[in-house]
C-alpha atoms as a PDB file:
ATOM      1  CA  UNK A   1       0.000   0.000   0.000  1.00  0.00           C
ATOM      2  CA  UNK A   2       1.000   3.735  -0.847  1.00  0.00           C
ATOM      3  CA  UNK A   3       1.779   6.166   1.661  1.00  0.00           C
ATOM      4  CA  UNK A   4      -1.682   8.538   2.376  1.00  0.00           C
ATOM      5  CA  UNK A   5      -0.749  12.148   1.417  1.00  0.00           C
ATOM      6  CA  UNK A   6      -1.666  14.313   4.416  1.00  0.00           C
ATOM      7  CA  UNK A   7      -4.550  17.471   3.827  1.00  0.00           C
ATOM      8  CA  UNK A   8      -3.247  20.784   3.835  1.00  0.00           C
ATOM      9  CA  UNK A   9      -5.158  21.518   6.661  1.00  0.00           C
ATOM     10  CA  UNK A  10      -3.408  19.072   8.613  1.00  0.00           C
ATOM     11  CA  UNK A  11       0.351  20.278   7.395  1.00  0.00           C
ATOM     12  CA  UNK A  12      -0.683  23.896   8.007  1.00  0.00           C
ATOM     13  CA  UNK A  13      -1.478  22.761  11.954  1.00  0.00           C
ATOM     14  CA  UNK A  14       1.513  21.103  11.915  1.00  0.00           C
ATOM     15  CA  UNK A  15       3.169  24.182  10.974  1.00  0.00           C
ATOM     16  CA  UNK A  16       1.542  26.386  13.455  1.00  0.00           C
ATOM     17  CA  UNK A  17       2.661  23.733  15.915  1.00  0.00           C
ATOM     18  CA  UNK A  18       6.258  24.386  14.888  1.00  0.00           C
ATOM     19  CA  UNK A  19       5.852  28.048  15.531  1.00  0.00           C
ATOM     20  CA  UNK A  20       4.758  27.499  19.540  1.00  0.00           C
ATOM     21  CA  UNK A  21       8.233  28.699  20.664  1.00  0.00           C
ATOM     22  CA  UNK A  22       7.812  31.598  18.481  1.00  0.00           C
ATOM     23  CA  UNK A  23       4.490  32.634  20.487  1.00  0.00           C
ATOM     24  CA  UNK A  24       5.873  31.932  23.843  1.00  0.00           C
ATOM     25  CA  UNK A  25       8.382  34.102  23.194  1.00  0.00           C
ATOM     26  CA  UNK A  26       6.417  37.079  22.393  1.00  0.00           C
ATOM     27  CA  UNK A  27       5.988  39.357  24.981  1.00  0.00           C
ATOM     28  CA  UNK A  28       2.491  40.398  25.337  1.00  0.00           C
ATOM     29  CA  UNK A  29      -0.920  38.927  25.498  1.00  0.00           C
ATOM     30  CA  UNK A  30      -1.860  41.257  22.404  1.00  0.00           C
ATOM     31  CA  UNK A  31       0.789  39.444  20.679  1.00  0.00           C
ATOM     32  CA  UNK A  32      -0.038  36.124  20.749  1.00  0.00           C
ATOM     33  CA  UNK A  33      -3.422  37.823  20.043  1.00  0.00           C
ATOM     34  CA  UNK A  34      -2.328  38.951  16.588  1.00  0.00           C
ATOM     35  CA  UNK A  35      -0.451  36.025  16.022  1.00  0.00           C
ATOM     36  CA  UNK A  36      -3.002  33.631  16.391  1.00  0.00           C
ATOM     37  CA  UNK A  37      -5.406  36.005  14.353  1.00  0.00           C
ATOM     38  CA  UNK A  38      -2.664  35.942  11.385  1.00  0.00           C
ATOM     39  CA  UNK A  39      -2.755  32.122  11.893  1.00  0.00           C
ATOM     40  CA  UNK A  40      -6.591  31.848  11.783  1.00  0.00           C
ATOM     41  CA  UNK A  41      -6.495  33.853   8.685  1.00  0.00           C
ATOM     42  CA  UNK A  42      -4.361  30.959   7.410  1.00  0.00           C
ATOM     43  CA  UNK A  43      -6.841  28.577   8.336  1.00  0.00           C
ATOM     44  CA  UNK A  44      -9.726  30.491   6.473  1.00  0.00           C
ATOM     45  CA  UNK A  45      -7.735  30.177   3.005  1.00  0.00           C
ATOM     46  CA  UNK A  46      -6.111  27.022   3.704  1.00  0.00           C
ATOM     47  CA  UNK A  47      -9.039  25.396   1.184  1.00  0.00           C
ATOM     48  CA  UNK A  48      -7.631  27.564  -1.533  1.00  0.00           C
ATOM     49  CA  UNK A  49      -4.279  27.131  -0.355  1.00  0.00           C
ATOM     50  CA  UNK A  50      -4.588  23.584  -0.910  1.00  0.00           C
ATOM     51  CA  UNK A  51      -5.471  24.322  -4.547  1.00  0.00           C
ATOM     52  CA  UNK A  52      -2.412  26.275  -4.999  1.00  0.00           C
ATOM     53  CA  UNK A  53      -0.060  23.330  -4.467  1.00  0.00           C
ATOM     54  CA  UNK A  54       2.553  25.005  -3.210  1.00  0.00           C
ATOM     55  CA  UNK A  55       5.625  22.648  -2.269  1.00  0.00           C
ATOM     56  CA  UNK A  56       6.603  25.048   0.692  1.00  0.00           C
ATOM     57  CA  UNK A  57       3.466  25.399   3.238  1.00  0.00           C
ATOM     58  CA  UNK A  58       4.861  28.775   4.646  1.00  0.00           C
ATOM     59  CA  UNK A  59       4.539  30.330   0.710  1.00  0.00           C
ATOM     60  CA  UNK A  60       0.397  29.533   1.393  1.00  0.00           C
ATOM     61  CA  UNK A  61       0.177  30.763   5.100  1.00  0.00           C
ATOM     62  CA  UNK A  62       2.139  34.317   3.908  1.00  0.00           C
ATOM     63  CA  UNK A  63      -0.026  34.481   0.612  1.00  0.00           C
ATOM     64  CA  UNK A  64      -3.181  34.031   3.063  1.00  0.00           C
ATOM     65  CA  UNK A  65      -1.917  36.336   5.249  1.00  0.00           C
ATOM     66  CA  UNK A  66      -1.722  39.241   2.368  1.00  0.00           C
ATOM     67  CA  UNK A  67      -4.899  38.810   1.313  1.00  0.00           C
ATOM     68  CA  UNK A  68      -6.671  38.625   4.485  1.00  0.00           C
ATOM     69  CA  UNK A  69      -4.702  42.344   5.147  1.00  0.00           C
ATOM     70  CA  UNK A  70      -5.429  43.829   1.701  1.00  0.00           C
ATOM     71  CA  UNK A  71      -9.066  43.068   2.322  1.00  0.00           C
ATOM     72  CA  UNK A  72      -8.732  44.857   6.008  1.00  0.00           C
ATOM     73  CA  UNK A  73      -6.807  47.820   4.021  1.00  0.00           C
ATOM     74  CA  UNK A  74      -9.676  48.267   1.334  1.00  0.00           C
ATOM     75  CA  UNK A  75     -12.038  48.311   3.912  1.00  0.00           C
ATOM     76  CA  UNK A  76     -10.338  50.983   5.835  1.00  0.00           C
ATOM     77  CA  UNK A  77      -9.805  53.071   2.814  1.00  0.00           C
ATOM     78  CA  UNK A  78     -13.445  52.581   2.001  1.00  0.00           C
ATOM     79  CA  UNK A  79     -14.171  53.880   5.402  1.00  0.00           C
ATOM     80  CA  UNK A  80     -11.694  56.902   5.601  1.00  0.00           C
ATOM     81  CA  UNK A  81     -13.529  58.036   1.988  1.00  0.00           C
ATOM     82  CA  UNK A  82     -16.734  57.269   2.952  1.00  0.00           C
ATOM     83  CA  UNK A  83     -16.033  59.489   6.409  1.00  0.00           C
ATOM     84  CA  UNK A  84     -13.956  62.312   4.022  1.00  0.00           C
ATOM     85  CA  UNK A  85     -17.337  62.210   1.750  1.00  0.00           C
ATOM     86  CA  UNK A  86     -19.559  63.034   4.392  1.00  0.00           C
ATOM     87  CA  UNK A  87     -17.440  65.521   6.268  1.00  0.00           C
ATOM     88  CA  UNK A  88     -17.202  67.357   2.915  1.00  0.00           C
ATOM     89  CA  UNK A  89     -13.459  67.076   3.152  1.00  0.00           C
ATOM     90  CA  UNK A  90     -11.481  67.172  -0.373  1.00  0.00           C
ATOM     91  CA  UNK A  91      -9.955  63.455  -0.057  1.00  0.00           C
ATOM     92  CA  UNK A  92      -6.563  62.695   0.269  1.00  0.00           C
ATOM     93  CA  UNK A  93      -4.070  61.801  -2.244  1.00  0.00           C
ATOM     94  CA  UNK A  94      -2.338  59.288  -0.389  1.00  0.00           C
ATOM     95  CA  UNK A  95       1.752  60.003  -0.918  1.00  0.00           C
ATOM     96  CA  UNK A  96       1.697  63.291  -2.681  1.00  0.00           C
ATOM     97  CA  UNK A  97       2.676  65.062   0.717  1.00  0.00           C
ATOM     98  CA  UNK A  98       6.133  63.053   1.004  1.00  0.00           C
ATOM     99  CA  UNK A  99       7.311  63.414  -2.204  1.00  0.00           C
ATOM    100  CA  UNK A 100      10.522  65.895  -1.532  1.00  0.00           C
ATOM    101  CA  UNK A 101      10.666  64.806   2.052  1.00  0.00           C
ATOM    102  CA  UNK A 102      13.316  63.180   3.755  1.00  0.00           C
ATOM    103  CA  UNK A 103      13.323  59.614   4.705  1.00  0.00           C
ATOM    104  CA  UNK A 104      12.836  60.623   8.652  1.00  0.00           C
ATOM    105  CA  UNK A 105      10.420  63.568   8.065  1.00  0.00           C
ATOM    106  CA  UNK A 106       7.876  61.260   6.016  1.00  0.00           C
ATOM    107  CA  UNK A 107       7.724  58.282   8.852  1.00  0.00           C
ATOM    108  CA  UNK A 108       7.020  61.935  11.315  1.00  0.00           C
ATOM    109  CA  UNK A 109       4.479  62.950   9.046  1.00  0.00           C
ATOM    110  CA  UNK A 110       2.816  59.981   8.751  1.00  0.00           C
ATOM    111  CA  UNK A 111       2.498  59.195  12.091  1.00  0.00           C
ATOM    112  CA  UNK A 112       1.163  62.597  12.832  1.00  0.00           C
ATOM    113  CA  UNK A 113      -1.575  61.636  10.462  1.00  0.00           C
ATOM    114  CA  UNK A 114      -2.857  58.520  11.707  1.00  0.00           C
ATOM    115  CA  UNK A 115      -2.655  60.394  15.158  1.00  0.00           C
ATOM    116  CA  UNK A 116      -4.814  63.266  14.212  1.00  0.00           C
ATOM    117  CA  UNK A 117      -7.326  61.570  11.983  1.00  0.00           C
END
């Protein structure tokens, strides 16, 4: 008899597994939090992950990851112009206000941003 090929879903756990030293590690409760959120998002795609056939399970879990946060980004852009619309506020050209800044100045400038939104 042939060996039975495991289900992605069962070598993405075993993965996860692997990274338990990784979340004990972290220092914080909100941590392991956002770890285990990033890992749950694996488990949401892991159907479609499957599909892919990647040879290296981590490619799957980071692809998964990426998509779960460009659907959270979209939302939140969605949100800021939906909020910009109804203030009346011209919306913001993301990037056009750090063009001839330098490097330090535009990670100041953006912070101030997300601060005073």
């Amino acid at each position: 008899m042939g060996k039975t090929v495991p289900s992605f879903r069962m070598v993405l756990e075993s993965e996860i597994t692997k990274w338990k030293g990784f979340v004990k590690a972290l220092p914080g409760s909100s941590d392991k939090e956002a770890f285990e959120e990033l890992m749950n998002h694996c488990r949401s795609y892991a159907s479609a992950a499957g599909a892919a056939v990647r040879p290296i399970v981590t490619d799957a879990m980071f692809m998964s990851m990426l998509l779960a946060h460009e659907k959270e980004l979209r939302k939140i852009k969605a949100s800021l112009e939906k909020l910009n619309d109804k203030n009346g506020k011209q919306q913001i050209e993301w990037g056009r206000e750090f063009e001839n800044l330098p490097p330090r100045s535009k990670t100041k400038l953006s912070q101030e941003r997300i601060l005073h939104v």
